[in-house]
Protein backbone atom coordinates (compact mmCIF):
# COMPACT_ATOMS: atom_id res chain seq x y z
CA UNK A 1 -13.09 -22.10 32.51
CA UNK A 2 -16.31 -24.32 31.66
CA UNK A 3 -18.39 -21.96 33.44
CA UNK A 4 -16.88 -18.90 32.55
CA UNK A 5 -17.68 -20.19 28.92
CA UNK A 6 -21.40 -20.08 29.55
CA UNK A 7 -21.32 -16.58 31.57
CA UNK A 8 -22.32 -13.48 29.33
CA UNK A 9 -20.73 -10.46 30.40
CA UNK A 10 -22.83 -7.77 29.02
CA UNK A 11 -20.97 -4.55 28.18
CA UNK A 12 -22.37 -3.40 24.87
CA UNK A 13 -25.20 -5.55 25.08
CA UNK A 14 -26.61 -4.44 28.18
CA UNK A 15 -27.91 -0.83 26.29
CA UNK A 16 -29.58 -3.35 24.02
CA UNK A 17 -31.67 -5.60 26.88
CA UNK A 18 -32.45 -2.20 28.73
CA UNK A 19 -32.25 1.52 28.98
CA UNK A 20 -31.87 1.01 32.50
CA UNK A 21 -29.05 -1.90 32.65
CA UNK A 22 -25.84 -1.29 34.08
CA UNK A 23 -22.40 -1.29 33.10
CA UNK A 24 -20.55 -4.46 33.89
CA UNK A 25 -23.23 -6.57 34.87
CA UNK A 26 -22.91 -10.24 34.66
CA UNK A 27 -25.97 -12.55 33.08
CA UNK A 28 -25.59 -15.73 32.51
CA UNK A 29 -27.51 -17.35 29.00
CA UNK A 30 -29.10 -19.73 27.74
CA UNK A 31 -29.98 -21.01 24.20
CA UNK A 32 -33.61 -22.59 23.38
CA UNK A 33 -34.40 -23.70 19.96
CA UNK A 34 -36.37 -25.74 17.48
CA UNK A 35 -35.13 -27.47 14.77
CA UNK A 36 -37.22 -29.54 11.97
CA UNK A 37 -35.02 -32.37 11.46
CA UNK A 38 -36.75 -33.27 7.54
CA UNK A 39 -37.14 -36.81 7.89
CA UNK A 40 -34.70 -38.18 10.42
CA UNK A 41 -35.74 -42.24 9.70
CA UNK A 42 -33.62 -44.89 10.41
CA UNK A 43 -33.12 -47.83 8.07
CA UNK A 44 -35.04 -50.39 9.37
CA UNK A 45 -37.89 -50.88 8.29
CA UNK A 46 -41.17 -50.72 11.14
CA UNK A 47 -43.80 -53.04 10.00
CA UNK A 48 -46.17 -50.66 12.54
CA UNK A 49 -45.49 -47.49 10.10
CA UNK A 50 -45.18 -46.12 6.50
CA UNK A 51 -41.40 -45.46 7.25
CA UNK A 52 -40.87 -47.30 3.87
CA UNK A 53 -42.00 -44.05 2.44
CA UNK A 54 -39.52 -41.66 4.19
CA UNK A 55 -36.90 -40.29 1.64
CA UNK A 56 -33.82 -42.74 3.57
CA UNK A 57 -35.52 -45.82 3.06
CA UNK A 58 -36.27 -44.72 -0.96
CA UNK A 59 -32.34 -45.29 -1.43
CA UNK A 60 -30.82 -48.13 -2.69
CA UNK A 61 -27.63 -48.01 -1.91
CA UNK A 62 -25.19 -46.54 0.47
CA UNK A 63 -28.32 -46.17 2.77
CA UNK A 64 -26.13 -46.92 6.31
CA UNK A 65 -23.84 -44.37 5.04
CA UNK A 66 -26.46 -41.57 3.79
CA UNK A 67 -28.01 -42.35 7.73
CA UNK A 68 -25.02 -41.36 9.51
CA UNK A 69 -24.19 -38.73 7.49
CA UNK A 70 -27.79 -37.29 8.31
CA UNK A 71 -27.17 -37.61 11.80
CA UNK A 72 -23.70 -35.73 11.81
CA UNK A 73 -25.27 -32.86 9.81
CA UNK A 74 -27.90 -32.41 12.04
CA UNK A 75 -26.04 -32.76 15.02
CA UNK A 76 -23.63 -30.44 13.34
CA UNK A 77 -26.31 -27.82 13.16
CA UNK A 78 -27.75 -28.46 16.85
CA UNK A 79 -23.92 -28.27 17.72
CA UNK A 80 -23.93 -24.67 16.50
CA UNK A 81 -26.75 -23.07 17.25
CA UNK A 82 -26.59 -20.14 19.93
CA UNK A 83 -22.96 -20.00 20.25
CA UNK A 84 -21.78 -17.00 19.07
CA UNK A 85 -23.33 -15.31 21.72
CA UNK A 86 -24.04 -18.38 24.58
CA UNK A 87 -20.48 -20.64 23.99
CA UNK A 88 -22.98 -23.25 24.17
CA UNK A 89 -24.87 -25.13 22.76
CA UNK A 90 -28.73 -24.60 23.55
CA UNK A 91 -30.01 -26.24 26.66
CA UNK A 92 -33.07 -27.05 25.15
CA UNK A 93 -33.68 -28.17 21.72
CA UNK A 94 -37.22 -29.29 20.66
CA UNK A 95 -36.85 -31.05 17.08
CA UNK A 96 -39.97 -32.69 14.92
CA UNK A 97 -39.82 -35.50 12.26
CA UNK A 98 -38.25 -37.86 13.93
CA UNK A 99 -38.93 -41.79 14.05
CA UNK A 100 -38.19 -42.94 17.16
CA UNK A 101 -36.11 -42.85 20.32
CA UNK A 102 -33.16 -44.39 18.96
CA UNK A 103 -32.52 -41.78 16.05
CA UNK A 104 -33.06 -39.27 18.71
CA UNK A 105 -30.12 -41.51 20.61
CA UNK A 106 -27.65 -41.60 17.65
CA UNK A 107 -27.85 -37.79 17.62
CA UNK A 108 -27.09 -36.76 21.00
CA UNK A 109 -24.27 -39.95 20.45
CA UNK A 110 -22.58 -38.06 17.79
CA UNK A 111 -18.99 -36.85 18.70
CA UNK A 112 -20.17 -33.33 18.03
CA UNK A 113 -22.75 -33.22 20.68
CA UNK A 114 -21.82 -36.06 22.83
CA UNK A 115 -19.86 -33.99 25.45
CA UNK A 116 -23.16 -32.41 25.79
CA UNK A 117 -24.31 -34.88 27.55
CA UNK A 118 -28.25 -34.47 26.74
CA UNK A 119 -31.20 -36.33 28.03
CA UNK A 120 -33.93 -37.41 25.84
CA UNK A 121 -37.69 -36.93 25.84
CA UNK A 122 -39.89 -38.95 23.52
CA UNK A 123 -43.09 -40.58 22.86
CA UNK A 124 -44.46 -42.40 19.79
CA UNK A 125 -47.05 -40.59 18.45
CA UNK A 126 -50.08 -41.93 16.15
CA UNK A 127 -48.89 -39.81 13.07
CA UNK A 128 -49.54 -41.92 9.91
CA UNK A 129 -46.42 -41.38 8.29
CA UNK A 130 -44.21 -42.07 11.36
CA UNK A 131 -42.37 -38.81 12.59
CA UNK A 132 -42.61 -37.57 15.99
CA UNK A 133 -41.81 -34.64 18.51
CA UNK A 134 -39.17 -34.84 20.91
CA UNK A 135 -37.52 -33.00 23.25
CA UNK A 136 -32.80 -32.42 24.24
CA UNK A 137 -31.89 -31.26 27.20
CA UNK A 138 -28.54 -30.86 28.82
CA UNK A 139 -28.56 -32.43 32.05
CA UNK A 140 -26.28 -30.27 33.68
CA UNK A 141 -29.19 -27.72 33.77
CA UNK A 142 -32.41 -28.59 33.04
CA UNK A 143 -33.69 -31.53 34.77
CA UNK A 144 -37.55 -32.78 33.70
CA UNK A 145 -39.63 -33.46 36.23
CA UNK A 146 -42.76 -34.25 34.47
CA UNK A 147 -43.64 -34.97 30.72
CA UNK A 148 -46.73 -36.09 28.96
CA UNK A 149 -48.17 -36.63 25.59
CA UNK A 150 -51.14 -35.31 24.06
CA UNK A 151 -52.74 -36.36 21.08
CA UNK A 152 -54.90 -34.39 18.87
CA UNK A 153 -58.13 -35.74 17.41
CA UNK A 154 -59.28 -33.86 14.02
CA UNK A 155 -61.13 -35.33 11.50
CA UNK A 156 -61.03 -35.16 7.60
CA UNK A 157 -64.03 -32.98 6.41
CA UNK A 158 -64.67 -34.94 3.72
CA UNK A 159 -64.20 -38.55 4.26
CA UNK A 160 -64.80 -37.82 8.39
CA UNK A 161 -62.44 -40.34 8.91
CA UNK A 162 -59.96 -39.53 11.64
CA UNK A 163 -56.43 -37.80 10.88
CA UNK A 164 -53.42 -39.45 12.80
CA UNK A 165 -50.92 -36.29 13.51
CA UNK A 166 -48.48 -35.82 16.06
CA UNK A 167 -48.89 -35.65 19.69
CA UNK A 168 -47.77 -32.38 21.29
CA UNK A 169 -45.26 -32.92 24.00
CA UNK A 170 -45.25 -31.41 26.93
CA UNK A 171 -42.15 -30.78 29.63
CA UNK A 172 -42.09 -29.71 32.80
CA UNK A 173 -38.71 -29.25 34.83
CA UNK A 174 -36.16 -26.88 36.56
CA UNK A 175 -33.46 -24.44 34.54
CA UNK A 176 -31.31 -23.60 36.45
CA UNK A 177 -33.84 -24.04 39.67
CA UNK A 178 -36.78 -22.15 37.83
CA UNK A 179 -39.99 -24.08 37.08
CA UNK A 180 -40.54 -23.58 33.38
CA UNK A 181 -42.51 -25.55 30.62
CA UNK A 182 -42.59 -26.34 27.14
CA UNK A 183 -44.29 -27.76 24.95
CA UNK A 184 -43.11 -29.11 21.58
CA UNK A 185 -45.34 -29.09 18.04
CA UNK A 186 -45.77 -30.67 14.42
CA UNK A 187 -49.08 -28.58 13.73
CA UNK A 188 -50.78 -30.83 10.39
CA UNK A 189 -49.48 -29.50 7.09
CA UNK A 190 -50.93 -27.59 4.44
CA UNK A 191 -51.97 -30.66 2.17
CA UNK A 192 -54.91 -29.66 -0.21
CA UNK A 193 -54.34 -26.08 0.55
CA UNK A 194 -54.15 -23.42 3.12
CA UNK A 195 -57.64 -22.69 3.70
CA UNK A 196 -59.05 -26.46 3.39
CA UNK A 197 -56.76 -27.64 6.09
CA UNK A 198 -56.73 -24.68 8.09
CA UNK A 199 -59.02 -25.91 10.65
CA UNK A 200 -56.97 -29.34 11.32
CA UNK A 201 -54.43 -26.18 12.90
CA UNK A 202 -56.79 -24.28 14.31
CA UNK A 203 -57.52 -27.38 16.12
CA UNK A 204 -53.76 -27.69 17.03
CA UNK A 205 -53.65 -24.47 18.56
CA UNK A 206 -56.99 -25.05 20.37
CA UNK A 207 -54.84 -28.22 22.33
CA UNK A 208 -51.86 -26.08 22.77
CA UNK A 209 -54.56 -23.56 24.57
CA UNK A 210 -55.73 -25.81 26.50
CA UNK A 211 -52.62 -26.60 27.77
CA UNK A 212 -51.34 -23.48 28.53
CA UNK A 213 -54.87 -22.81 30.10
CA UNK A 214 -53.81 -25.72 32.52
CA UNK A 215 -50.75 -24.36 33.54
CA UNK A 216 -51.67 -21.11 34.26
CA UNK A 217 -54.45 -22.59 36.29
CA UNK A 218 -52.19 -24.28 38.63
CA UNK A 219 -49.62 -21.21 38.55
CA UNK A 220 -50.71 -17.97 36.72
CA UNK A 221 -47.70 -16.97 36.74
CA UNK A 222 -45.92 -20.20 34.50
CA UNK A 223 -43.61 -19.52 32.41
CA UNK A 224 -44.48 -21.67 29.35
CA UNK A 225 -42.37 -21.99 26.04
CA UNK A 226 -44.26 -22.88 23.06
CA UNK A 227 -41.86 -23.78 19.92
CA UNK A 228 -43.00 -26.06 16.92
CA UNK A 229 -43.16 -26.51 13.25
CA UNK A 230 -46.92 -25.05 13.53
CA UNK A 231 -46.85 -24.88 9.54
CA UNK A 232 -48.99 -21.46 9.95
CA UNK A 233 -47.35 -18.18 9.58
CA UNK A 234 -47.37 -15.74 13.14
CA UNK A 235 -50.23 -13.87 11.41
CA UNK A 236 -52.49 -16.65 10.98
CA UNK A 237 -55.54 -17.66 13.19
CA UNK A 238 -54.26 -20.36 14.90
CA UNK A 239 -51.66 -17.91 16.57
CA UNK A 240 -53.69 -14.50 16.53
CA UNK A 241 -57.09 -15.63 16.88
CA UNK A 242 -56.51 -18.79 19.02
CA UNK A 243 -53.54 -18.34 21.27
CA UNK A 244 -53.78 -14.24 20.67
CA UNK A 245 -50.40 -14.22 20.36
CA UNK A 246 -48.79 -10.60 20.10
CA UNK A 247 -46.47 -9.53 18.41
CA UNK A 248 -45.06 -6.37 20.39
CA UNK A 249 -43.86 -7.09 24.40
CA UNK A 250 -45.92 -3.79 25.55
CA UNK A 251 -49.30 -5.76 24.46
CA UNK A 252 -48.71 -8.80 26.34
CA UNK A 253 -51.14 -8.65 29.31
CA UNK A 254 -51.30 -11.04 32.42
CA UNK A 255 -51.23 -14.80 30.72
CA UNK A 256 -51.01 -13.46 27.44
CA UNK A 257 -48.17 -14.66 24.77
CA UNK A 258 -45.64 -12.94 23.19
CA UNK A 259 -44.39 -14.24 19.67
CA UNK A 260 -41.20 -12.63 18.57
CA UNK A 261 -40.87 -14.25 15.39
CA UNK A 262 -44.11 -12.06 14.03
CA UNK A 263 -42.08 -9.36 13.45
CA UNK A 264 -39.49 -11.55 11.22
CA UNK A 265 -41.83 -12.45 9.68
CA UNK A 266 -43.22 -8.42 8.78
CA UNK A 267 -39.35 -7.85 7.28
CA UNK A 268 -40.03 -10.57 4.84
CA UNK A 269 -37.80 -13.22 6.85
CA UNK A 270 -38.48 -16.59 7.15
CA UNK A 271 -37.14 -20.60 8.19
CA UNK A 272 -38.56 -22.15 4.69
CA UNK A 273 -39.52 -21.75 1.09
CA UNK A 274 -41.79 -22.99 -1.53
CA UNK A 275 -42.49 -21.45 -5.14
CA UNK A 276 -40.50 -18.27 -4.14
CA UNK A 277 -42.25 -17.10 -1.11
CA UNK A 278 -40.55 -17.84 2.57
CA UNK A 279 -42.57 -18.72 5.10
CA UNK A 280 -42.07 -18.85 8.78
CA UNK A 281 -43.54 -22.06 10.62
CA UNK A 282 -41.07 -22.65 12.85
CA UNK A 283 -41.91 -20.51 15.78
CA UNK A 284 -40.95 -19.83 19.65
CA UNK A 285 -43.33 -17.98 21.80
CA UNK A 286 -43.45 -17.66 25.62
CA UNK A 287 -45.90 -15.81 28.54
CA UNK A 288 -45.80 -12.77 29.76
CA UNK A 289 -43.92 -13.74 33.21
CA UNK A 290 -40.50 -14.01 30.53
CA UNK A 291 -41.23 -10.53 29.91
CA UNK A 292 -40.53 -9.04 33.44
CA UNK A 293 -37.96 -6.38 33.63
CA UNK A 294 -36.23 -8.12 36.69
CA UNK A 295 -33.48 -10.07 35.46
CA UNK A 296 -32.57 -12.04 38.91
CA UNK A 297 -35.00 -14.42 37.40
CA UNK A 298 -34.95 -16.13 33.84
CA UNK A 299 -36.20 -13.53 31.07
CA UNK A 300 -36.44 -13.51 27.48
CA UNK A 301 -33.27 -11.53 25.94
CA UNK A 302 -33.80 -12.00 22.08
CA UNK A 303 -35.23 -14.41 19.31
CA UNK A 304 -33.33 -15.52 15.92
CA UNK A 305 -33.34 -17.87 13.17
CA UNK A 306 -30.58 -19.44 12.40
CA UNK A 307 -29.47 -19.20 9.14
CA UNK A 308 -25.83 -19.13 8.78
CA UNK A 309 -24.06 -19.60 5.24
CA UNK A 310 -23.97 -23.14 5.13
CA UNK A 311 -27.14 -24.25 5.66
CA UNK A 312 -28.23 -22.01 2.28
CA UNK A 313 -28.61 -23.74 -0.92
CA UNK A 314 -26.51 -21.81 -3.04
CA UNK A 315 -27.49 -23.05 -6.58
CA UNK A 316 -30.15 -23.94 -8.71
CA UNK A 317 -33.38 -23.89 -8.66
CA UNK A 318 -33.75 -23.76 -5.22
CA UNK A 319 -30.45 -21.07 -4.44
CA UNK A 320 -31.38 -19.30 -1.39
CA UNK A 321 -33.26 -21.86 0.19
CA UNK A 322 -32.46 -24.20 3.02
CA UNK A 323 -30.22 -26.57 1.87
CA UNK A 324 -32.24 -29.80 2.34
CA UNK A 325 -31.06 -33.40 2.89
CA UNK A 326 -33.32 -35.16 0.42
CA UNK A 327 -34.18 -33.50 -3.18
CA UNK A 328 -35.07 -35.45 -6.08
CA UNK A 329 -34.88 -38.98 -5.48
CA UNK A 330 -31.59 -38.53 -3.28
CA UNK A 331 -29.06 -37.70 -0.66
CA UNK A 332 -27.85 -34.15 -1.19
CA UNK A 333 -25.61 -34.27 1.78
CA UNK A 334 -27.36 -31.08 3.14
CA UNK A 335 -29.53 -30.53 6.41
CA UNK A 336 -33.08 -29.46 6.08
CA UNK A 337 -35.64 -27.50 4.11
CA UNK A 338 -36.51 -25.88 7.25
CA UNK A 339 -33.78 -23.48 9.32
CA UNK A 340 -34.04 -23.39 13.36
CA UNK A 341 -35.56 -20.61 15.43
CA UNK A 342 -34.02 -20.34 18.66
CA UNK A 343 -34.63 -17.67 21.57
CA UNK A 344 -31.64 -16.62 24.02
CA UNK A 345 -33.09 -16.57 28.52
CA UNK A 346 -31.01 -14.59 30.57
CA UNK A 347 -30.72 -14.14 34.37
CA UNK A 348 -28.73 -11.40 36.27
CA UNK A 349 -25.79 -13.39 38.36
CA UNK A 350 -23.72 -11.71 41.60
């Protein structure tokens, strides 16, 4: 019954994938997403960063209590994610703004995702306010076989001194017996404005490049997954100019990329707000071997963002917007001011 859970018989759907797809053929599907976690800190306090700072550590009471009930909403959400059309939970989750390890830990410990049983990928990063990348897998099908960390160097233009930022992770292992890779982002943020700290991401996506570039190197035909909080929009250089992403399947070439959430982002949808206007930073993109029309292999089915009713704000100021965990000087028992993307694989099974 556990495996029939996971199987996706596609009946209806199959007109959807492909013109060409048959009636009563059997795929079997896979969730991958990215989640921005807003500030998962623990509550002890890291004389080696400015965790003091984070929004948990501001409380002054009830902070042990606040800290687990992060963790269950988040896990809540992770919990969720794909399975109305998976029944499971995603086999890959790449989350940013995290401490450390062990919050990463008390999440995949959490009685909704325990059964799960993911594995944990995670390195501590230079970033000066203390959050991370990381990478969840479910062991039962992805197993890592190589990971590595690499940091980005960017400068501030007018004080040249150096910027610390996140690392961008990188993960290398077998789903389901295919090679694939992927390689989790926290692109720097827009503080003092779009255009003044534009190049710190252009720089971002120049790493990201350069890792792909690797890849593809050693196997031009890799298939690489490249998710993140890249806190540029899918029309922006970084992603147009720099990783030429593309926004329709037909104009992927060889080693190109394919970003599906460009064309949420053309109907006005996004994964978070400020001053009215949505944005949509949170991104999944892959290369063109996902694209391939033959489906004994893993391929790209669809992308989403997740953005079911509860995780909407649904008063105030704010109504519509993701329904954050930390607003005005407290705990508002919510989840983040970002929503996940996610992207379903698919392979054709006898």
């Amino acid at each position: 019954m556990k495996n029939f859970k996971i199987w996706f018989t596609v009946v209806l759907a199959c007109f959807a994938m492909t013109a060409n797809a048959q009636e009563g053929k059997k795929f079997k599907i896979h969730t991958v997403a990215f989640y921005n976690l807003e500030n998962l800190f623990d509550t002890i306090n890291d004389p080696n960063k400015n965790d003091e700072a984070s929004p948990i550590m501001e409380m002054r009471t009830n902070v042990g209590a606040i800290y687990k009930k992060k963790v269950q909403n988040m896990a809540r959400v992770l919990a969720d994610i794909g399975t109305d059309t998976a029944q499971n939970s995603p086999v890959i989750i790449g989350v940013s703004e995290v401490e450390n390890r062990d919050v990463m830990q008390d999440l995949v410990n959490d009685p909704q995702l325990i059964s799960k049983d993911y594995g944990i990928v995670h390195y501590e990063s230079p970033d000066r306010r203390g959050i991370d990348v990381g990478l969840l897998y479910q062991k039962q099908y992805f197993t890592p076989l190589h990971t590595s960390s690499h940091e980005l160097i960017i400068y501030d233009d007018s004080s040249q001194k150096r910027v610390y930022t996140r690392d961008q992770l990188l993960v290398s292992g077998k789903l389901e017996g295919e090679m694939i890779h992927i390689i989790v982002n926290h692109w720097p943020s827009r503080t003092g404005g779009e255009a003044r700290s534009r190049p710190k991401r252009v720089a971002a996506a120049k790493l990201s490049k350069k890792l792909i570039d690797s890849l593809q190197t050693i196997d031009p035909y890799a298939k690489i997954i490249l998710m993140g909080d890249l806190n540029d929009d899918p029309n922006n250089a970084s992603l147009k100019e720099v990783l030429e992403a593309k926004k329709d399947k037909e104009d992927v070439q060889f080693k190109g990329i394919y970003n599906p959430m460009e064309s949420f982002f053309k109907l006005g949808l996004g994964s978070n707000a400020y001053r009215d206007s949505w944005s949509l930073f949170d991104q999944i993109l892959v290369t063109q071997p996902f694209l391939e029309k033959d489906y004994s292999s893993l391929r790209f089915y669809r992308a989403g963002i997740f953005n079911k009713n509860y995780l909407v704000n649904k008063k105030g100021k704010y109504k519509g917007y993701p329904l954050r965990s930390f607003a005005d000087g407290g705990f508002t028992d919510g989840f983040s001011d970002h929503f996940p993307t996610y992207i379903y694989l698919i392979k054709e099974v006898e």
